[in-house]
N, C-alpha and C. Protein backbone atom coordinates (compact mmCIF):
# COMPACT_ATOMS: atom_id res chain seq x y z
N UNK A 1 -67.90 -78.48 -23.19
CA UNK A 1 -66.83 -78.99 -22.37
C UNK A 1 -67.15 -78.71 -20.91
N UNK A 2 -66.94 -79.96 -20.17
CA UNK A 2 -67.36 -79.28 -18.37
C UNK A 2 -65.95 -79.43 -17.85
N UNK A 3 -65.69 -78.82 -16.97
CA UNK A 3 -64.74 -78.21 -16.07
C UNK A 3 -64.00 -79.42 -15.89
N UNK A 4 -64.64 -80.65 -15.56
CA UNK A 4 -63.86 -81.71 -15.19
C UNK A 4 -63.12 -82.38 -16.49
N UNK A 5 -63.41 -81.94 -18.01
CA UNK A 5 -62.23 -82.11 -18.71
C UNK A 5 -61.13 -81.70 -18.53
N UNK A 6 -61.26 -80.12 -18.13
CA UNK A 6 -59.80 -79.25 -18.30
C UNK A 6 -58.75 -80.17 -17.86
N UNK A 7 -58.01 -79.91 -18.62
CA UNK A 7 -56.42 -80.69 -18.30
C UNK A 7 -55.85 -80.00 -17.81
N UNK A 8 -55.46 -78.94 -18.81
CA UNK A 8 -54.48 -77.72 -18.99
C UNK A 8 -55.10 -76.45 -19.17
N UNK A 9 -54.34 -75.23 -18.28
CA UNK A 9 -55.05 -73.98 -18.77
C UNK A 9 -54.91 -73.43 -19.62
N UNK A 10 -55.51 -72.38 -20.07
CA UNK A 10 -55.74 -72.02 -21.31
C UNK A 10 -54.65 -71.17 -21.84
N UNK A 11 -54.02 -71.01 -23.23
CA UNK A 11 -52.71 -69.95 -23.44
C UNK A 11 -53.13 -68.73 -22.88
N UNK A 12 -54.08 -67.96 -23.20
CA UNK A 12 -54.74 -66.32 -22.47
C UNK A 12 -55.92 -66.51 -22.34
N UNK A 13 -56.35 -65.65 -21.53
CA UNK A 13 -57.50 -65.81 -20.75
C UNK A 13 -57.97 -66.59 -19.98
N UNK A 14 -59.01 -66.74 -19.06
CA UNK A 14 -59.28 -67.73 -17.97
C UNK A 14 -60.72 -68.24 -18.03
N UNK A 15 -60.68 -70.17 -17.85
CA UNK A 15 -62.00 -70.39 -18.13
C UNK A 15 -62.23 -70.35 -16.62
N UNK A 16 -63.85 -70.18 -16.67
CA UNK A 16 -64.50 -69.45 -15.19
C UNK A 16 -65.94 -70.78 -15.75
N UNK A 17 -66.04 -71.11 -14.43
CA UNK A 17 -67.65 -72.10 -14.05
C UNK A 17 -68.50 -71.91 -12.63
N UNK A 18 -69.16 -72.45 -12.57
CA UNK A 18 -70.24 -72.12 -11.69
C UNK A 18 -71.15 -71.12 -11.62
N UNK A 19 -71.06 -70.81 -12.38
CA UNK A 19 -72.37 -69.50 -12.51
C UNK A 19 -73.56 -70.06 -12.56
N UNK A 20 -74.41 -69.44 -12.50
CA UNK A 20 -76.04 -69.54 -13.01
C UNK A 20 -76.59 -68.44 -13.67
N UNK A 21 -77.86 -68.96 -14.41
CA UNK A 21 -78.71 -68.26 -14.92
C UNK A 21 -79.96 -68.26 -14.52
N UNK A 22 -81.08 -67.14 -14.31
CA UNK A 22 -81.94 -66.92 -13.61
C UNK A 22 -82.99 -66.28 -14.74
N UNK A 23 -83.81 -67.34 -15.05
CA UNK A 23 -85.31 -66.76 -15.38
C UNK A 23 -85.05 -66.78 -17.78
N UNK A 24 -83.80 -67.67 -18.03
CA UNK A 24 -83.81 -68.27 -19.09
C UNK A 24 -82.67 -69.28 -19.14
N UNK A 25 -82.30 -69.95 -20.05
CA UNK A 25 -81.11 -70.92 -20.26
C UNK A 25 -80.08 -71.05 -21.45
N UNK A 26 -79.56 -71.56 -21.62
CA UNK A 26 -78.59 -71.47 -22.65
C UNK A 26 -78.76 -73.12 -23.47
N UNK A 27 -78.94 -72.37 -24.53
CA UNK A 27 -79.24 -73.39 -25.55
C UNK A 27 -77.87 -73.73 -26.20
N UNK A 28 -77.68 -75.48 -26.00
CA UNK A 28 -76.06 -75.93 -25.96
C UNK A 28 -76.45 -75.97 -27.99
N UNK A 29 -77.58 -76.01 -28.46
CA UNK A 29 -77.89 -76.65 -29.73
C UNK A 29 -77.56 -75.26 -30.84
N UNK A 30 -77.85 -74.01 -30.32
CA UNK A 30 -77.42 -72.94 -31.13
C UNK A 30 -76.75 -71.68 -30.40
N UNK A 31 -75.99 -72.02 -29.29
CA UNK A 31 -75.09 -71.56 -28.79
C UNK A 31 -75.40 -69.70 -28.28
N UNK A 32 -76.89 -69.68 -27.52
CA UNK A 32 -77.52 -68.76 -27.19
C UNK A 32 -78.24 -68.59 -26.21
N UNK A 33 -78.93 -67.46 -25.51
CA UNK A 33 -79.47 -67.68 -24.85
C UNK A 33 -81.08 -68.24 -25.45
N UNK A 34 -82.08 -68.55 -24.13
CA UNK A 34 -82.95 -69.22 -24.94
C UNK A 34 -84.29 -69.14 -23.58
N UNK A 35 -85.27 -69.61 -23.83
CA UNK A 35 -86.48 -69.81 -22.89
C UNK A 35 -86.24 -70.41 -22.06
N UNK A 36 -86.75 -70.39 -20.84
CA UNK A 36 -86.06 -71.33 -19.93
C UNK A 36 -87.27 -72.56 -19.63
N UNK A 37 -87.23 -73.29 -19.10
CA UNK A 37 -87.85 -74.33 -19.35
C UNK A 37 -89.10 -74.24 -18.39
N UNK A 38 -90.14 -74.72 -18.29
CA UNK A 38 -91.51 -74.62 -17.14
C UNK A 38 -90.60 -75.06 -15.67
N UNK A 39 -91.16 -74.22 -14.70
CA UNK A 39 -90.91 -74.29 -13.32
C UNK A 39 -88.71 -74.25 -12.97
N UNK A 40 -88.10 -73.91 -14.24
CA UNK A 40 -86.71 -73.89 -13.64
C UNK A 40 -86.01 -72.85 -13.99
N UNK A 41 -86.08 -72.08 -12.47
CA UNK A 41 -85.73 -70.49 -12.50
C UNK A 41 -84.13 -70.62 -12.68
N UNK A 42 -83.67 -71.52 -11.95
CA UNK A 42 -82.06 -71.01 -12.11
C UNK A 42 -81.45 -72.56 -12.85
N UNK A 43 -80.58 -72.28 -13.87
CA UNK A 43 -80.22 -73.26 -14.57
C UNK A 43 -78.45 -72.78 -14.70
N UNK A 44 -77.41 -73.89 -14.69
CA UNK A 44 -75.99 -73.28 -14.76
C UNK A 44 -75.81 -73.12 -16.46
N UNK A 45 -74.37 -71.81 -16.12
CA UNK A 45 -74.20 -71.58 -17.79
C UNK A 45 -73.11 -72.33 -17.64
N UNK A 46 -72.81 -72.38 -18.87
CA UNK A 46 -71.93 -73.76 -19.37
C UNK A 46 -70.28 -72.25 -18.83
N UNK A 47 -69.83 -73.45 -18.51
CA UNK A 47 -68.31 -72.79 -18.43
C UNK A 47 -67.58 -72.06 -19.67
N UNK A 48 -67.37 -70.79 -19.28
CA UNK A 48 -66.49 -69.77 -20.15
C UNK A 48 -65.46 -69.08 -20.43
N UNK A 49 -64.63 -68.80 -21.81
CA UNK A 49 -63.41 -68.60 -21.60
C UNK A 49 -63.33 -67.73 -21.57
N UNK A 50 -62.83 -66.71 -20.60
CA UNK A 50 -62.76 -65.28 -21.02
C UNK A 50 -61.21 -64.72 -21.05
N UNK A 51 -61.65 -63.62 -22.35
CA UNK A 51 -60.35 -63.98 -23.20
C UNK A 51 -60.24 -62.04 -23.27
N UNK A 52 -59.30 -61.03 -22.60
CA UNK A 52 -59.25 -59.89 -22.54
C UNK A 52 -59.18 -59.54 -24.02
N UNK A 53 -59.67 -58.40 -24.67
CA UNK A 53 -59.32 -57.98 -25.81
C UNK A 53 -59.13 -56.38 -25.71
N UNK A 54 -57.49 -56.14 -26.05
CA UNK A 54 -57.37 -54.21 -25.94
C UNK A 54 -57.85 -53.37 -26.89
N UNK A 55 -58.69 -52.69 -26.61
CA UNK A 55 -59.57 -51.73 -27.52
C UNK A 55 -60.67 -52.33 -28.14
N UNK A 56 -60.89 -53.37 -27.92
CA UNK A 56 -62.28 -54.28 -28.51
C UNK A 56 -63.46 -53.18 -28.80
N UNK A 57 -63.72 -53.50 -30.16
CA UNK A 57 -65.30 -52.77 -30.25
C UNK A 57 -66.48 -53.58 -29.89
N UNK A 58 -67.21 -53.33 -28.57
CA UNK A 58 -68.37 -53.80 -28.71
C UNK A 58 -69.37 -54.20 -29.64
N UNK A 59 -69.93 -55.73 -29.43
CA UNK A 59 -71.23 -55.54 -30.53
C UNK A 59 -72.43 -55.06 -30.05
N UNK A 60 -72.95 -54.54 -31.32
CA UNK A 60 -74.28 -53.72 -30.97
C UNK A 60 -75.63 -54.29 -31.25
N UNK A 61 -75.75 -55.34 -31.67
CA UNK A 61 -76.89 -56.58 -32.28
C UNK A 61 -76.18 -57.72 -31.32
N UNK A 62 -77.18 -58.78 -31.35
CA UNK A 62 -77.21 -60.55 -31.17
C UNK A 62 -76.62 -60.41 -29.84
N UNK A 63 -76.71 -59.36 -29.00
CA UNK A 63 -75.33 -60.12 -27.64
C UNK A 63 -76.82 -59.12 -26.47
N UNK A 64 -77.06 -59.93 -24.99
CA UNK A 64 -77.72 -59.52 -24.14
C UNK A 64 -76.32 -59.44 -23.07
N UNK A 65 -76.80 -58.24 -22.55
CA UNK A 65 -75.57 -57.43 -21.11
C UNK A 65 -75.73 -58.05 -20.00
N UNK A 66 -75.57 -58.94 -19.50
CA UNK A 66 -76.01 -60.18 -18.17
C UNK A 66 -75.65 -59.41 -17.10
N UNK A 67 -76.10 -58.89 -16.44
CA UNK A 67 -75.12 -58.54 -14.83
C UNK A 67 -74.88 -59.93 -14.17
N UNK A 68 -73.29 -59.87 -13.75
CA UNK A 68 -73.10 -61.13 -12.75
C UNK A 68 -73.25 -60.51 -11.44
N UNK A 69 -73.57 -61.46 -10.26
CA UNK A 69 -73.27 -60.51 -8.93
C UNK A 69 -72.73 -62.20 -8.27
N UNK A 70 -72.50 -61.68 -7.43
CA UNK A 70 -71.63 -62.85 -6.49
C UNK A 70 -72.58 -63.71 -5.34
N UNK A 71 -73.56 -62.81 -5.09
CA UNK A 71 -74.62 -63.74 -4.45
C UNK A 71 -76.26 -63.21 -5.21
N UNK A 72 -76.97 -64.73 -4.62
CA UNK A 72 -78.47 -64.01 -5.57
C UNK A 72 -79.27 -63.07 -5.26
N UNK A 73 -79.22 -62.62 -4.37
CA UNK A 73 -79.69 -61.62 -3.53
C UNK A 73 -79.71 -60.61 -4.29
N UNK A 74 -78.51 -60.14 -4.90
CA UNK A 74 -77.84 -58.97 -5.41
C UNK A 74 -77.80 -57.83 -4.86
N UNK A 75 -77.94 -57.84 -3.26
CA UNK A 75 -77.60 -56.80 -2.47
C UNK A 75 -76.23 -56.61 -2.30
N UNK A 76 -76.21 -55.65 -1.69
CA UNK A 76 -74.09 -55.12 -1.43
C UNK A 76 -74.63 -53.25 -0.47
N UNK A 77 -73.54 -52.91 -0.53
CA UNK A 77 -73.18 -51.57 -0.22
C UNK A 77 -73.15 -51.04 -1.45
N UNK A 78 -73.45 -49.73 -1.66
CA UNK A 78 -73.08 -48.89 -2.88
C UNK A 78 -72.33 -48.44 -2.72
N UNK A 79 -71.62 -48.65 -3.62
CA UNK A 79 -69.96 -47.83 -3.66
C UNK A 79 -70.26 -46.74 -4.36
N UNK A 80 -69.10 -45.80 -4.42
CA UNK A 80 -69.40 -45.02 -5.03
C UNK A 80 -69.13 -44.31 -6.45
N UNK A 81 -68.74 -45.75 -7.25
CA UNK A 81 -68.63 -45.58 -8.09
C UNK A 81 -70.46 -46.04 -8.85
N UNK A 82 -71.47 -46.37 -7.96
CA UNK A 82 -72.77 -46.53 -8.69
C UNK A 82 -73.08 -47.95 -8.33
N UNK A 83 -72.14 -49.24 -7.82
CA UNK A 83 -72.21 -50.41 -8.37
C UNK A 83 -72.58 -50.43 -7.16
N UNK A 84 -73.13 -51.66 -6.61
CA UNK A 84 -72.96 -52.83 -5.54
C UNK A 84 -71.90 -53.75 -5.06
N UNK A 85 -71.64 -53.71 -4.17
CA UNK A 85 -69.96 -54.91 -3.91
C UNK A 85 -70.48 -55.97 -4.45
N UNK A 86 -71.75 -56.28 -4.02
CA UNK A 86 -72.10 -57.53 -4.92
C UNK A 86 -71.88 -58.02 -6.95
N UNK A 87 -71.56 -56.32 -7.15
CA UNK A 87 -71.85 -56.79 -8.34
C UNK A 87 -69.97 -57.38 -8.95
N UNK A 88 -69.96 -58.20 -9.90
CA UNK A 88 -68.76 -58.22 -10.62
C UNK A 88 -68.48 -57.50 -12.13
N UNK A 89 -69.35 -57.96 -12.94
CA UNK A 89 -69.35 -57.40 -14.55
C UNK A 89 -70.26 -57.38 -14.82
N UNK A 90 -70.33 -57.13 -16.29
CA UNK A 90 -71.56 -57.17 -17.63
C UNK A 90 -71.13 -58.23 -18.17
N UNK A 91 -71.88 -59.59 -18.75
CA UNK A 91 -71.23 -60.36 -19.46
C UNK A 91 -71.70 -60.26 -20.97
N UNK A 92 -71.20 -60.43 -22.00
CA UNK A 92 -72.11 -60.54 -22.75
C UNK A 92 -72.08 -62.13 -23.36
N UNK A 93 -73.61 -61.99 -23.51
CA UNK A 93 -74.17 -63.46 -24.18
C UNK A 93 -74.74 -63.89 -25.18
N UNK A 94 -74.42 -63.87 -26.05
CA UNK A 94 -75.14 -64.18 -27.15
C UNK A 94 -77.19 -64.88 -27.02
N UNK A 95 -77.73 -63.86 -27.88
CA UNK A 95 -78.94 -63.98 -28.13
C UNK A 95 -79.62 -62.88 -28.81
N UNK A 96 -80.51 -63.90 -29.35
CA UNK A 96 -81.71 -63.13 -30.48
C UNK A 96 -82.95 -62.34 -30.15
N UNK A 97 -82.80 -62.37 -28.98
CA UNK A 97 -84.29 -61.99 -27.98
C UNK A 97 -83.39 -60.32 -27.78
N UNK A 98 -84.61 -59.07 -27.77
CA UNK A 98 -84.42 -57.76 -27.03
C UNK A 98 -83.84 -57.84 -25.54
């Protein structure tokens, strides 16, 4: 689904677009990450719903920890909680690769 379907928003959680991916791609055919193609470093991920869950157990197989940051650079100030201002989350993404 691309962004320019949305009609209506979603009952919980919020779908989010424009991102990219840098240095693999997302395979629309088995819903993962995947190789990225000869010569194309940054490719967009398909728009996502993100949906809060309280007390969620993490999975520990099939999912890679994406750092998002807000520009590509991925410079910022260090705060002092460890992060970069640049950074936002961990996403996780489904895939079969280490």
């Amino acid at each position: 689904m691309k962004f320019s379907d949305v009609t209506q928003k979603p009952k919980d959680g919020c779908l989010v677009y424009g991102m990219y991916l840098e240095g693999c791609k997302w395979s629309y055919e088995h819903h993962k990450l995947a190789d990225s193609d000869p010569k194309k470093l940054f490719v967009d991920l398909p728009m996502l719903h993100l949906l809060p869950v309280q007390d969620r157990v993490a999975p520990t197989e099939g999912i890679y920890m994406c750092p998002l940051y807000k520009v590509l650079s991925r410079t910022g100030i260090l705060m002092t909680t460890g992060h970069s201002t640049n950074y936002v989350i961990m996403m996780e993404l489904t895939s079969t690769d280490p």
